[in-house]
N, C-alpha and C. Protein backbone atom coordinates (compact mmCIF):
# COMPACT_ATOMS: atom_id res chain seq x y z
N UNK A 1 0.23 15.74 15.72
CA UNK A 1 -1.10 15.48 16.24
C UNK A 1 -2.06 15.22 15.08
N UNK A 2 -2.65 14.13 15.50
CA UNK A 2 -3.81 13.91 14.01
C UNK A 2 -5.44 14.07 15.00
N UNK A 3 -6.06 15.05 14.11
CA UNK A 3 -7.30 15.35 13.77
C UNK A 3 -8.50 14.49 13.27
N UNK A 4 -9.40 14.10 14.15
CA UNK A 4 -10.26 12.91 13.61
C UNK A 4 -11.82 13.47 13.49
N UNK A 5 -12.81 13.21 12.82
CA UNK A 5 -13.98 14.07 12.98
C UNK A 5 -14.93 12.35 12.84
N UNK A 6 -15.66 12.11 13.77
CA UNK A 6 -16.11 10.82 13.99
C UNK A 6 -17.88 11.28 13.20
N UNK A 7 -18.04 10.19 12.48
CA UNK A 7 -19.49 10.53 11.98
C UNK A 7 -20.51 9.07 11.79
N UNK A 8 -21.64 9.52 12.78
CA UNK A 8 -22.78 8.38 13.08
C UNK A 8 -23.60 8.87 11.38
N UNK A 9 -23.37 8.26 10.29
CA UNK A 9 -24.40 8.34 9.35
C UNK A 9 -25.88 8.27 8.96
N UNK A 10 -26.83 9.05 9.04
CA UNK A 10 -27.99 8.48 8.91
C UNK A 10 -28.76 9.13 7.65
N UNK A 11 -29.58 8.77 7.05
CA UNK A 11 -30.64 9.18 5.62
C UNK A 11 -30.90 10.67 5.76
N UNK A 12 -31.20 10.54 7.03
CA UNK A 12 -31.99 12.53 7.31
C UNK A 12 -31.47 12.93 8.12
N UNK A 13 -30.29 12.49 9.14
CA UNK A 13 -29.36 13.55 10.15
C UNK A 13 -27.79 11.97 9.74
N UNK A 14 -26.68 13.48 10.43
CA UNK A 14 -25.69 12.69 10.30
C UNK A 14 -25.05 13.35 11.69
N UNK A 15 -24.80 12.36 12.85
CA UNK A 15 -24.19 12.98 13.62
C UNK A 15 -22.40 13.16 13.71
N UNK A 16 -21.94 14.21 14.67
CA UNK A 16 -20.85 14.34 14.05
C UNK A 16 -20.32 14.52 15.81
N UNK A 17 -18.88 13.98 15.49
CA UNK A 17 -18.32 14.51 16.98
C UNK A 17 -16.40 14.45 16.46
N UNK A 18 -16.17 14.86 17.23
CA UNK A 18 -14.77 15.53 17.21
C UNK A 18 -13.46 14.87 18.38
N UNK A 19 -11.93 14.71 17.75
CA UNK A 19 -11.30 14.36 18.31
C UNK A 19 -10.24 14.79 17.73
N UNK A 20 -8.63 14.39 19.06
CA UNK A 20 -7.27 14.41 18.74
C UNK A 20 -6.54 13.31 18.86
N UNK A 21 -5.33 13.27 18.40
CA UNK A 21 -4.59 12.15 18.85
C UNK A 21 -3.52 12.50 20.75
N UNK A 22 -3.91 14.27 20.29
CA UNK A 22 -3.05 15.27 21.30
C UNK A 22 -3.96 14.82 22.57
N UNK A 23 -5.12 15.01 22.56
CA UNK A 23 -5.88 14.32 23.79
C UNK A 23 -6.27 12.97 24.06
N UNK A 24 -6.89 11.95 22.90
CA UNK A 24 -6.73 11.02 23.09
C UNK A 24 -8.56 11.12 23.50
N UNK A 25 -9.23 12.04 22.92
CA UNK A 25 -10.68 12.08 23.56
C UNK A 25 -11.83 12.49 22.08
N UNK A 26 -12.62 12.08 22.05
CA UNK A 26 -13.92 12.78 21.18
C UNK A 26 -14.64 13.07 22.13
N UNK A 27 -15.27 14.27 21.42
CA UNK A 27 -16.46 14.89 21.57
C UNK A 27 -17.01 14.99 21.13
N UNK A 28 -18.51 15.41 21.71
CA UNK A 28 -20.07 15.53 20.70
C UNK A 28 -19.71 16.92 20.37
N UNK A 29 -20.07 16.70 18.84
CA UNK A 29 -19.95 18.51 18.04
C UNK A 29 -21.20 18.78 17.84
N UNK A 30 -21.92 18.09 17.03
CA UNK A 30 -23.45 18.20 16.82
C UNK A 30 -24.17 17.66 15.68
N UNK A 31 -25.37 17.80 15.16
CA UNK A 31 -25.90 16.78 14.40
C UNK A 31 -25.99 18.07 12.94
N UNK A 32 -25.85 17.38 11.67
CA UNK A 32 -26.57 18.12 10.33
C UNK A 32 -26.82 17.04 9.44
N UNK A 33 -27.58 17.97 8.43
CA UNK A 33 -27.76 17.35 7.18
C UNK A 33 -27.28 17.95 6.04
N UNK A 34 -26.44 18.50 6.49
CA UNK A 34 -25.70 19.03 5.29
C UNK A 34 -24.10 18.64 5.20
N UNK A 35 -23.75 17.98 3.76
CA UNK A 35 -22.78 17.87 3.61
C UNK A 35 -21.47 18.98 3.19
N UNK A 36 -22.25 19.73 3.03
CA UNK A 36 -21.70 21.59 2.27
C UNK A 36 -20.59 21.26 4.14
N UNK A 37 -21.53 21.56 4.97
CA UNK A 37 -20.99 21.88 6.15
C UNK A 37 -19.77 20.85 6.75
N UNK A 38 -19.73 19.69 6.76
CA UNK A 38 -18.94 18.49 6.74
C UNK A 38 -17.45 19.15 6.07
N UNK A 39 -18.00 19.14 4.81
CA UNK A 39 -16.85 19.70 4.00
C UNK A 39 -15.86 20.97 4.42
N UNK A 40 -16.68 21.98 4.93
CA UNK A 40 -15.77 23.31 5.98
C UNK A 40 -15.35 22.74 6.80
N UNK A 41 -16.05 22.02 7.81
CA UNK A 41 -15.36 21.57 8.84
C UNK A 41 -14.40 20.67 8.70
N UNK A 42 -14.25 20.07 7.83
CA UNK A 42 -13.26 19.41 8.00
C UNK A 42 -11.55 20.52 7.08
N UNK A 43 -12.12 21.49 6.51
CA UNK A 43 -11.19 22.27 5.93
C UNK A 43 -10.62 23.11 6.95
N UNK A 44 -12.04 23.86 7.57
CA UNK A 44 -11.56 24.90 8.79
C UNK A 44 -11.34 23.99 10.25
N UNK A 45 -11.30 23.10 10.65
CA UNK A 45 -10.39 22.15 11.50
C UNK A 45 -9.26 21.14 11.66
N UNK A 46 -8.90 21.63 9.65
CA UNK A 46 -7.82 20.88 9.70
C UNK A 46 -8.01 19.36 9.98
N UNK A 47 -8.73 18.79 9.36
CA UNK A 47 -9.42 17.41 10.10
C UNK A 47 -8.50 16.54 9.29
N UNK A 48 -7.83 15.53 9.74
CA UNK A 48 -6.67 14.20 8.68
C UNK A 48 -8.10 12.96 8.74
N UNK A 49 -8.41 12.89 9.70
CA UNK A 49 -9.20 11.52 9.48
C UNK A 49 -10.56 11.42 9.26
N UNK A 50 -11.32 11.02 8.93
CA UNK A 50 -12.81 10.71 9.05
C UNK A 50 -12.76 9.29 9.20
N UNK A 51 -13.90 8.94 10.33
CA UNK A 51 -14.12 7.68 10.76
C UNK A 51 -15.34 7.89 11.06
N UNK A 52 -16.11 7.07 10.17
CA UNK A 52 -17.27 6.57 9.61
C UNK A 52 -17.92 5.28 10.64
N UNK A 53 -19.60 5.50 11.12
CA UNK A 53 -19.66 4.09 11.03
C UNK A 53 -20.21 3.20 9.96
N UNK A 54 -19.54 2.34 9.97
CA UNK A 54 -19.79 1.62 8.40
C UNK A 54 -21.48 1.04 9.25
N UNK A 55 -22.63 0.95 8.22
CA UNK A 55 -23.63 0.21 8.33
C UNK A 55 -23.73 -1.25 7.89
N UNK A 56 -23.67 -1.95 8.22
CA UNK A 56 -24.24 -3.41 7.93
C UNK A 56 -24.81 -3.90 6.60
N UNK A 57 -25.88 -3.12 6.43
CA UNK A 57 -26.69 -3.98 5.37
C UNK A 57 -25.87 -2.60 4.13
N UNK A 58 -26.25 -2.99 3.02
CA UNK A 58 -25.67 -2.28 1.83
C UNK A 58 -26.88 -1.33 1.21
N UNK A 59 -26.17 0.06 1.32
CA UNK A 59 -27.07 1.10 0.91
C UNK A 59 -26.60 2.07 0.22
N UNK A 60 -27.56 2.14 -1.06
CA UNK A 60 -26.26 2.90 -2.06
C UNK A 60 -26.26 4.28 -1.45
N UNK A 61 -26.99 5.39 -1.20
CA UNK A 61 -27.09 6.51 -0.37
C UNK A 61 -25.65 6.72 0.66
N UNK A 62 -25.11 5.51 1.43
CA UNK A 62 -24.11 5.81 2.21
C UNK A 62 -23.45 5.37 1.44
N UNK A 63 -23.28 4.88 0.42
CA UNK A 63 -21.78 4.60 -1.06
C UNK A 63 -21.40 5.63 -0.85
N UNK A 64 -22.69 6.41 -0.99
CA UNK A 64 -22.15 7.72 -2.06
C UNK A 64 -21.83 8.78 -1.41
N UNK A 65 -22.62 9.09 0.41
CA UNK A 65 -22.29 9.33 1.39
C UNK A 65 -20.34 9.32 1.35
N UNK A 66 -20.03 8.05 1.56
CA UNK A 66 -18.37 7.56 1.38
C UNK A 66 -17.81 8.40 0.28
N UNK A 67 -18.09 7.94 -0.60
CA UNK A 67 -17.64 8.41 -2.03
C UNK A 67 -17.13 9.85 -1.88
N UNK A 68 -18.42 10.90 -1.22
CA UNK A 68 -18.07 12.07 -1.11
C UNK A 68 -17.22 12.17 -0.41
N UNK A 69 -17.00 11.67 0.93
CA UNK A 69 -15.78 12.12 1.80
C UNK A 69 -14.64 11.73 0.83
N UNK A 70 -13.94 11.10 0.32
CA UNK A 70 -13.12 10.33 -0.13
C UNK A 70 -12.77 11.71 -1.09
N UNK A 71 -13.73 12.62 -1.19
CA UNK A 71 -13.05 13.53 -2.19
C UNK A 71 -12.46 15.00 -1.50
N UNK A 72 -12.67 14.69 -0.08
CA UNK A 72 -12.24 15.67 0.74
C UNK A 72 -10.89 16.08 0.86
N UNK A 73 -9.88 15.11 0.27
CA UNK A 73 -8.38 15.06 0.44
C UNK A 73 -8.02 14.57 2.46
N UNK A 74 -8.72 14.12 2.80
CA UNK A 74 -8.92 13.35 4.11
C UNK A 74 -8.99 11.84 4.11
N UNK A 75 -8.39 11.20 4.99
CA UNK A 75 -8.12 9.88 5.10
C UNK A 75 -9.50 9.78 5.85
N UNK A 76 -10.24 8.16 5.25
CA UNK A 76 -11.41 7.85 5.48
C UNK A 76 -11.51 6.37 5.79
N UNK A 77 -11.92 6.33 7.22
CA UNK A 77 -11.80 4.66 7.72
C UNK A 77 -13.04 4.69 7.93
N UNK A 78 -13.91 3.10 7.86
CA UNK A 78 -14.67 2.75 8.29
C UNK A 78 -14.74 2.05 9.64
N UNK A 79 -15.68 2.43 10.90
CA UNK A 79 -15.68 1.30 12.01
C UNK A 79 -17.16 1.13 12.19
N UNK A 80 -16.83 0.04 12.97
CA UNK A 80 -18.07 -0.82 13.37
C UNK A 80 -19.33 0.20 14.24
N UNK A 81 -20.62 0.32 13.68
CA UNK A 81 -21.31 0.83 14.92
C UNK A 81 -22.16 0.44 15.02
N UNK A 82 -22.68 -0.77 14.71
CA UNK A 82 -23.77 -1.58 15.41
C UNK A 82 -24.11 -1.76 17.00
N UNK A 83 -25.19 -0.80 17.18
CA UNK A 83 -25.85 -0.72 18.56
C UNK A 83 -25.24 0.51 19.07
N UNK A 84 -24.62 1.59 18.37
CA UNK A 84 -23.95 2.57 19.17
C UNK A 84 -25.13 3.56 18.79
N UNK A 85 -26.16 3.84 18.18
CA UNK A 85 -27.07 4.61 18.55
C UNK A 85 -28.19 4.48 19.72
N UNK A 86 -27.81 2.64 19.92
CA UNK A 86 -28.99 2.40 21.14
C UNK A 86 -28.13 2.84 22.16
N UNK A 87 -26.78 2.68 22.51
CA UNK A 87 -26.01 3.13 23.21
C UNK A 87 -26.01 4.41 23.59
N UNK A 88 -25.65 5.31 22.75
CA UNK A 88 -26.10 6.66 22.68
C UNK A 88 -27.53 7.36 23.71
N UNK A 89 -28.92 6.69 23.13
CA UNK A 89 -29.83 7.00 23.71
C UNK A 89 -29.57 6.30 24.83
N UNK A 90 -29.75 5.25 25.44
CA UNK A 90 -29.65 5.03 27.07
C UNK A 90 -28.20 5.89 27.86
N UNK A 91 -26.97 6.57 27.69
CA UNK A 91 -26.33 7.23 27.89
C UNK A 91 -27.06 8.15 29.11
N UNK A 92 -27.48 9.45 28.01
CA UNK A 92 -27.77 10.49 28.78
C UNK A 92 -29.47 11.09 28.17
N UNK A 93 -30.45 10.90 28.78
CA UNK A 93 -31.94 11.12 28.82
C UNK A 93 -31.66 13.10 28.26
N UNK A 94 -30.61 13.68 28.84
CA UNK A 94 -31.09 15.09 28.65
C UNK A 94 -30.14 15.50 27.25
N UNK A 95 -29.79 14.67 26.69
CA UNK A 95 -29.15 14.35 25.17
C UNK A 95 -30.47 14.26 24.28
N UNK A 96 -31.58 13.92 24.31
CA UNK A 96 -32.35 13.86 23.27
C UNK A 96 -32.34 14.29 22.29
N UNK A 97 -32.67 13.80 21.26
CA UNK A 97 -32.04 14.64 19.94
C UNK A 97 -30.77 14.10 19.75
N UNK A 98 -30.09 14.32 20.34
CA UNK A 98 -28.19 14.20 20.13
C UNK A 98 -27.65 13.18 20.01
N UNK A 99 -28.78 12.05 19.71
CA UNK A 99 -28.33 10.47 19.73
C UNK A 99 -27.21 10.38 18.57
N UNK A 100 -27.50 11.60 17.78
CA UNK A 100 -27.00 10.86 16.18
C UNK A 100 -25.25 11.36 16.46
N UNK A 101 -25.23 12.02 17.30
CA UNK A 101 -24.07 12.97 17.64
C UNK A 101 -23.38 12.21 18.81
N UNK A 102 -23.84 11.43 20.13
CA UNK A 102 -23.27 10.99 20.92
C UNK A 102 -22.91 9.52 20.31
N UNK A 103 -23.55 8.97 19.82
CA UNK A 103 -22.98 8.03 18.54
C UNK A 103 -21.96 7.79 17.70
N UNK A 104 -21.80 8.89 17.11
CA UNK A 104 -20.53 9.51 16.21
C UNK A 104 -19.52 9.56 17.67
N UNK A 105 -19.65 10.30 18.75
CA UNK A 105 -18.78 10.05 19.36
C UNK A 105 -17.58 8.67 19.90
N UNK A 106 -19.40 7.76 20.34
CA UNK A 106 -18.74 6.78 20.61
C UNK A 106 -17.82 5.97 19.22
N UNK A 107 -18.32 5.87 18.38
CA UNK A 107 -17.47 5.67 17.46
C UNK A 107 -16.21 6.09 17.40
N UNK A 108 -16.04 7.44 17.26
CA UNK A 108 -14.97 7.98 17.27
C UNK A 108 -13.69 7.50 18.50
N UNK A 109 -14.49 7.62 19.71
CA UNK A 109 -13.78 7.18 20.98
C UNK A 109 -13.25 5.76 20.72
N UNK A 110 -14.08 4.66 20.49
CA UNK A 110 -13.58 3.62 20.04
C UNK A 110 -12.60 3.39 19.26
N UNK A 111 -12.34 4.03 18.19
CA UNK A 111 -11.43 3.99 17.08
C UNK A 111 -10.21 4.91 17.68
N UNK A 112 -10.43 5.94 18.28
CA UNK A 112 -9.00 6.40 19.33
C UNK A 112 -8.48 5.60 19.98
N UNK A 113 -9.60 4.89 21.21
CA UNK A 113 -8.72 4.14 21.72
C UNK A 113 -7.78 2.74 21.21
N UNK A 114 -8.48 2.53 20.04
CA UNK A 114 -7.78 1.13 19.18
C UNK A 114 -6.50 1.73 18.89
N UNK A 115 -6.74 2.93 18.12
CA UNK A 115 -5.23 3.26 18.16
C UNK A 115 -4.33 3.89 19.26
N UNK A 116 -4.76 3.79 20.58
CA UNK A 116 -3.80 4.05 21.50
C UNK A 116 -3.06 2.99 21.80
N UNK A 117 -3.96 1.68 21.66
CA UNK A 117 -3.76 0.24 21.99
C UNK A 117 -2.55 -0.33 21.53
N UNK A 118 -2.02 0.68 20.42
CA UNK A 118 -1.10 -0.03 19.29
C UNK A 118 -0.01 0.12 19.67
């Protein structure tokens, strides 16, 4: 079973949500700004993957964002998430706040199901 921890990146929150290959599902975990915490969680959940959404335009802040995971001893993919935070907010109204987190999900979900596809 592989362990995936899906993450919507942003400057001042980073949302985060959670998945298996055993279920075949993500979930919303919740939003931080701390990378200290990223780092446990992915130690104390045993996490193999991180899947990132890559941003569009080029920003050294999420380089380095990358850079750090990359030193986690965790496999680190980038996917697409253009429009998955507008997505996010039209979702669910009593989510507020949690955009950065239902985001990361959908990401995450997306990139599960690509690899179920296979």
């Amino acid at each position: 079973m592989t362990k995936y921890l899906g993450i919507d990146w942003g400057e001042k929150k980073i949302g985060l949500a959670l998945g298996s290959s055993e279920t075949g599902l993500a979930v919303v975990h919740g939003v931080t700004d701390d990378t200290g915490y990223i780092k446990e969680l992915c130690k104390d959940d045993d996490i193999d993957v991180v899947v990132v959404g890559e941003l569009r335009d080029k920003n050294k802040n999420f380089d380095e964002f990358v850079d750090f995971l990359n030193t986690l001893g965790v496999r680190v993919e980038l996917a697409d998430e253009r429009l998955t935070t507008k997505m996010a907010g039209n979702l669910d109204k009593s989510l507020k706040g949690k955009d950065d987190a239902v985001a990361a999900q959908i990401i995450l979900q997306d990139f599960i199901d690509a690899k179920l596809r296979k």
